[in-house]
N, C-alpha and C. Protein backbone atom coordinates (compact mmCIF):
# COMPACT_ATOMS: atom_id res chain seq x y z
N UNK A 1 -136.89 -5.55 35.67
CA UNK A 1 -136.39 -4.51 34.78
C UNK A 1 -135.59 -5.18 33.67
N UNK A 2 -135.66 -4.78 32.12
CA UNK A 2 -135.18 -5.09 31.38
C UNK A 2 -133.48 -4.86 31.34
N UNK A 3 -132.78 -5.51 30.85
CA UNK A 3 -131.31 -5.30 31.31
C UNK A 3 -130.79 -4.19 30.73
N UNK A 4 -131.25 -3.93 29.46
CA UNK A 4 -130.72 -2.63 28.44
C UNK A 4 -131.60 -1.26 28.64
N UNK A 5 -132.14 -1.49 29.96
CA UNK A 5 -132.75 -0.33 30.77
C UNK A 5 -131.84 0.35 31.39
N UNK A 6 -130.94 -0.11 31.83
CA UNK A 6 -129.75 0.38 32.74
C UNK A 6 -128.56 0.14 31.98
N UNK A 7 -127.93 1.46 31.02
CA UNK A 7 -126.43 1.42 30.39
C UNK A 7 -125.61 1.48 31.35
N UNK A 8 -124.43 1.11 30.49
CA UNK A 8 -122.80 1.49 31.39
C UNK A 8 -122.98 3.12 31.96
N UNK A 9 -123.16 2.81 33.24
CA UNK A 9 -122.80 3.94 33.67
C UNK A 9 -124.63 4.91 34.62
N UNK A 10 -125.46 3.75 33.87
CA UNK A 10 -126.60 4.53 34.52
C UNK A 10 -127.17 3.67 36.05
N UNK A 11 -127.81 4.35 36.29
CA UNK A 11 -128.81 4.78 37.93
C UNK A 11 -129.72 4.69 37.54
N UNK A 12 -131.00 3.51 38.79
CA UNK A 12 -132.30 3.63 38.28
C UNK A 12 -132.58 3.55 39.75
N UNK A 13 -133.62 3.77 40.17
CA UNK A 13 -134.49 3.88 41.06
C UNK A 13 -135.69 2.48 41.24
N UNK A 14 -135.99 1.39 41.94
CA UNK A 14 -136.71 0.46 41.78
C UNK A 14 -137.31 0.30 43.06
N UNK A 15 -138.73 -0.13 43.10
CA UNK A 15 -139.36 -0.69 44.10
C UNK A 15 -139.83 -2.04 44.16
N UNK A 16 -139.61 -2.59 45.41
CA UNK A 16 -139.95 -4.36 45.23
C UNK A 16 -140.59 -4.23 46.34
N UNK A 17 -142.03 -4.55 46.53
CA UNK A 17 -142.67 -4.13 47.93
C UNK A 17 -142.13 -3.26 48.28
N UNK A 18 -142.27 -3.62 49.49
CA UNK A 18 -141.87 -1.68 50.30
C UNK A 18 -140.44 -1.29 50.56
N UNK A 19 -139.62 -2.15 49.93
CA UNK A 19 -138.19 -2.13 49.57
C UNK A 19 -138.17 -1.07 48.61
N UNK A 20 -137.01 0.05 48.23
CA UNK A 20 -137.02 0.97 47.76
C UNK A 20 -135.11 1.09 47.34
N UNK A 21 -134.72 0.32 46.18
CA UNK A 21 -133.81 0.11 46.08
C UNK A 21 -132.88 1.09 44.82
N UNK A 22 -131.61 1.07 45.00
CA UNK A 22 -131.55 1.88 44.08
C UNK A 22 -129.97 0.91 42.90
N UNK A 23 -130.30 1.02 41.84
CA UNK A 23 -129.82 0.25 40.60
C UNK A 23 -128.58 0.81 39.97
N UNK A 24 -127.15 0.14 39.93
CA UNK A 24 -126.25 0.81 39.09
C UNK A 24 -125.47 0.19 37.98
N UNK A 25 -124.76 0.85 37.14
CA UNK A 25 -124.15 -0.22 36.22
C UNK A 25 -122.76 0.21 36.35
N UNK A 26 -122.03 -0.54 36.66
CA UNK A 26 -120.28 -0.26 36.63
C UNK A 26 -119.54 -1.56 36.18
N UNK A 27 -118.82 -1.07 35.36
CA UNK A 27 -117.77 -1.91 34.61
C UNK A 27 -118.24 -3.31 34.30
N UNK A 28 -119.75 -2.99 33.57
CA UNK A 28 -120.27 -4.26 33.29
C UNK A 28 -121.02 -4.62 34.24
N UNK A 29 -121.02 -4.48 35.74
CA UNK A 29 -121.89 -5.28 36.58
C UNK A 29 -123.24 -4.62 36.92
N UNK A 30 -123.76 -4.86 37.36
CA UNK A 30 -125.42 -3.97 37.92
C UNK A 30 -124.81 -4.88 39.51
N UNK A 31 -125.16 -3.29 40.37
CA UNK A 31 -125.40 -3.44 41.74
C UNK A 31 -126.76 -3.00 42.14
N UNK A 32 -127.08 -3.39 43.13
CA UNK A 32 -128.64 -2.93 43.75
C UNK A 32 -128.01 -2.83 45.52
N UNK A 33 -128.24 -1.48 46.10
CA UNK A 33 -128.60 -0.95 46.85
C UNK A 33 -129.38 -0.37 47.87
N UNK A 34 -129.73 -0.68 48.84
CA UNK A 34 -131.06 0.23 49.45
C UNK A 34 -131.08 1.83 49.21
N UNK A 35 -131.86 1.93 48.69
CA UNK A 35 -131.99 3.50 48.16
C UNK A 35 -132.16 4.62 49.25
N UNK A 36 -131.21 4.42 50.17
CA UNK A 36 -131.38 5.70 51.47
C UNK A 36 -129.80 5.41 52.14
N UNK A 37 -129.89 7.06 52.17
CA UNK A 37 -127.86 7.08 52.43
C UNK A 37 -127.81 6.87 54.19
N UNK A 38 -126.86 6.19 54.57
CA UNK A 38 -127.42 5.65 56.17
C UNK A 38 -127.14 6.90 56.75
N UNK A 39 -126.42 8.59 56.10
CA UNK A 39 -125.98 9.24 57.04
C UNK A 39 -127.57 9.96 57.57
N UNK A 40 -128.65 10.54 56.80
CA UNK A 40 -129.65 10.94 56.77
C UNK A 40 -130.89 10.62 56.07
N UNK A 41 -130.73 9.25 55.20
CA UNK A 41 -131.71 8.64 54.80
C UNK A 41 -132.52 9.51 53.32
N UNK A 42 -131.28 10.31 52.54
CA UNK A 42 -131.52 10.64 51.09
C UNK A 42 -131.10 9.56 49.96
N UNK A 43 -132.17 9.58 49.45
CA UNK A 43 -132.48 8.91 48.23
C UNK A 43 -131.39 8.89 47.42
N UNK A 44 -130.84 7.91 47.10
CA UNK A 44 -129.57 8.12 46.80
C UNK A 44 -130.03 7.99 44.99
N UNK A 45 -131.04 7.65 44.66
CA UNK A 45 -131.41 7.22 43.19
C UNK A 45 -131.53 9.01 42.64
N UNK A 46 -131.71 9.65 43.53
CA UNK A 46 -131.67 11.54 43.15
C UNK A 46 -130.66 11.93 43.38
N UNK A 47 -129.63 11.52 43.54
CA UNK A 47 -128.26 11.62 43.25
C UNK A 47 -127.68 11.38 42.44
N UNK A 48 -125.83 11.82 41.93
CA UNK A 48 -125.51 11.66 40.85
C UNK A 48 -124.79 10.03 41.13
N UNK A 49 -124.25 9.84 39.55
CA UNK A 49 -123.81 8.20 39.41
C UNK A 49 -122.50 8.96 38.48
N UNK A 50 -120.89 8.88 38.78
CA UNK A 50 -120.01 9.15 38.81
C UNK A 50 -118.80 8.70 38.74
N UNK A 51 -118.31 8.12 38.15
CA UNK A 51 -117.13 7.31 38.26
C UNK A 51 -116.90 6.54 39.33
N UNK A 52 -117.97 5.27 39.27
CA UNK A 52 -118.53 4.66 40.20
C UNK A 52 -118.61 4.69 41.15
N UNK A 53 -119.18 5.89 41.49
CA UNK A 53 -119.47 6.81 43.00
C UNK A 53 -120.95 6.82 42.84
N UNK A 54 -121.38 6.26 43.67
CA UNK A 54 -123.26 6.68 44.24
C UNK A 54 -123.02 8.37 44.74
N UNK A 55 -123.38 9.36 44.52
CA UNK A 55 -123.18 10.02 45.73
C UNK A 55 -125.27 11.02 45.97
N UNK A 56 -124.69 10.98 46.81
CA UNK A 56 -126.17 11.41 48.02
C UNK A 56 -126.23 12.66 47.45
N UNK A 57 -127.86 13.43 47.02
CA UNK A 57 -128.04 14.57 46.79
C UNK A 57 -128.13 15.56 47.77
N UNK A 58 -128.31 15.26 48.86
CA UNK A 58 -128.21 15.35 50.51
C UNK A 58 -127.35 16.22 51.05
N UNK A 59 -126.64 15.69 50.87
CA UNK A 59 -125.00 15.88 51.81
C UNK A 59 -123.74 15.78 51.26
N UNK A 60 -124.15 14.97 49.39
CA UNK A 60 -123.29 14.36 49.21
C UNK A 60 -121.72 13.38 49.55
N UNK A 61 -122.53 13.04 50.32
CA UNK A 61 -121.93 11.87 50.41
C UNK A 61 -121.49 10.45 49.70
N UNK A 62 -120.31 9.94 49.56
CA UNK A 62 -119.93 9.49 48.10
C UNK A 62 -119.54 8.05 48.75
N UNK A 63 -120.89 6.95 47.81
CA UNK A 63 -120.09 5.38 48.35
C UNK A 63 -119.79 4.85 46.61
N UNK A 64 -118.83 3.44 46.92
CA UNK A 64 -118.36 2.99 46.06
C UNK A 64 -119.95 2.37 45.42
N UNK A 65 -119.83 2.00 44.11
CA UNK A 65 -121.06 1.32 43.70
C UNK A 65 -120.83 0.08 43.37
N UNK A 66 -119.52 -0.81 43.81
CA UNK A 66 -119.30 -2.36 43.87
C UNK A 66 -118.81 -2.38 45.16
N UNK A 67 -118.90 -1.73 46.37
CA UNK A 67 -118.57 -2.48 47.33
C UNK A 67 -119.46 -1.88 48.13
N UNK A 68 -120.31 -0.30 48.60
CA UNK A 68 -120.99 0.22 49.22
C UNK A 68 -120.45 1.25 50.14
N UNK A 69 -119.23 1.02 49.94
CA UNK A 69 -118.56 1.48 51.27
C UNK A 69 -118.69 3.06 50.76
N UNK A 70 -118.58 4.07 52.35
CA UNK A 70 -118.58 5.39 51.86
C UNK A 70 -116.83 5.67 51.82
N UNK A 71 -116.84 6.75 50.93
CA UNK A 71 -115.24 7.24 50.79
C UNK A 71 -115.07 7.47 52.01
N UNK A 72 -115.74 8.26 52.84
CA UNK A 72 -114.48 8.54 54.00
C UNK A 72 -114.14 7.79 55.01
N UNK A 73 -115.20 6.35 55.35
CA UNK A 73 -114.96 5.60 56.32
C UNK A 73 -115.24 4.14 55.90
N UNK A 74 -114.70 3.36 55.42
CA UNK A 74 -115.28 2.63 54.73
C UNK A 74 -116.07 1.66 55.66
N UNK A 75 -115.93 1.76 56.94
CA UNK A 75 -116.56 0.86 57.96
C UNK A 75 -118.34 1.05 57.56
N UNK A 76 -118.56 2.35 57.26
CA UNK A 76 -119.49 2.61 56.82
C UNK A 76 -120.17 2.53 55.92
N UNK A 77 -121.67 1.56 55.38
CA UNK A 77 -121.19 0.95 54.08
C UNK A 77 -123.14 0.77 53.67
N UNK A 78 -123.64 1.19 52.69
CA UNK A 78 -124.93 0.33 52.04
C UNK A 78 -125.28 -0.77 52.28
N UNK A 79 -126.86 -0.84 52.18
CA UNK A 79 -127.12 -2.53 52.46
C UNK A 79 -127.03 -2.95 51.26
N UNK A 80 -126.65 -3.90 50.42
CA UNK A 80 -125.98 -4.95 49.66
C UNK A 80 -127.53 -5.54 49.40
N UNK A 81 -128.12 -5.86 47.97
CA UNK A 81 -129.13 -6.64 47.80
C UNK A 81 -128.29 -7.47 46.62
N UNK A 82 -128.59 -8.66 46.66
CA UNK A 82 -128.29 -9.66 45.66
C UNK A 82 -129.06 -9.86 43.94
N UNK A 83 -127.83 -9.45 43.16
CA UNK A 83 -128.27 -9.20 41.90
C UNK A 83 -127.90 -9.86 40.69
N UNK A 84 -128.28 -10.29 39.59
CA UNK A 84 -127.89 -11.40 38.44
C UNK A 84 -128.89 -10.46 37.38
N UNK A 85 -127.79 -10.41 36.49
CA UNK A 85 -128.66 -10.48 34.62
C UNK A 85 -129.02 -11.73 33.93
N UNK A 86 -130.11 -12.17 33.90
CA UNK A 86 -130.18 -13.61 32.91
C UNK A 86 -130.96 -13.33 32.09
N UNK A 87 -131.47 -14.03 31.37
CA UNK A 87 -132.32 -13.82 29.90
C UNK A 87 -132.67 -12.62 30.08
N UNK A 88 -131.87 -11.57 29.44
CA UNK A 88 -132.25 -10.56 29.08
C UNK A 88 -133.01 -9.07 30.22
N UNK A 89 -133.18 -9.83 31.29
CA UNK A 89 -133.53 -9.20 32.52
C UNK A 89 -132.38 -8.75 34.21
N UNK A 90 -132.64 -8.09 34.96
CA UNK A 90 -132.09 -7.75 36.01
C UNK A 90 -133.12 -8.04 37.03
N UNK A 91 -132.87 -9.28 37.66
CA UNK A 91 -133.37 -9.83 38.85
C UNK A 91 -132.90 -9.65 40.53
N UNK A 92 -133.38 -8.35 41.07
CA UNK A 92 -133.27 -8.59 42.72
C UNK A 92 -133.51 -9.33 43.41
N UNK A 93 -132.98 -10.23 44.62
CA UNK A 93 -133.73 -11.00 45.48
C UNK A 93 -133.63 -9.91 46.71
N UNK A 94 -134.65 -8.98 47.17
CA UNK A 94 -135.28 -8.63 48.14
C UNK A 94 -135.88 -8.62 48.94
């Protein structure tokens, strides 16, 4: 994905094989996510993106979008995919 695909502040939805990840931009950084909320497994990319809140269209349920963790427990937390902007692109390793 091109890097100026995803502004301050936007959500994208991406597939890498059968990985189904979901893309954010906060305070400059891009995080990547597994795109399914662990409470019931909603798509969290059909959810809103919020003052760097992921939250679940689901149940809404609300995780941080630089650390994963959900607000109410933070024990509870997204799987974490490893992410870098370089020439002009946003590279997952998935």
């Amino acid at each position: 994905m091109d890097a100026d695909q995803l502004p301050e502040g936007g959500l994208a939805a991406v597939s890498l094989g059968p990985a189904r990840l979901v893309l954010c931009r906060h305070e400059g950084r891009v995080h990547a996510w597994e795109d399914s909320c662990p409470h019931a497994g909603g798509p969290l990319s059909g959810g809103n993106f919020t003052g760097g809140r992921l939250i679940c269209p689901w149940h809404a349920w609300e995780f941080d979008c630089a650390t994963g963790a959900w607000d109410a427990n933070p024990a509870v937390a997204l799987r974490r995919f490893p992410v870098k902007t370089e020439a002009g692109g946003i590279w997952v390793d998935a």
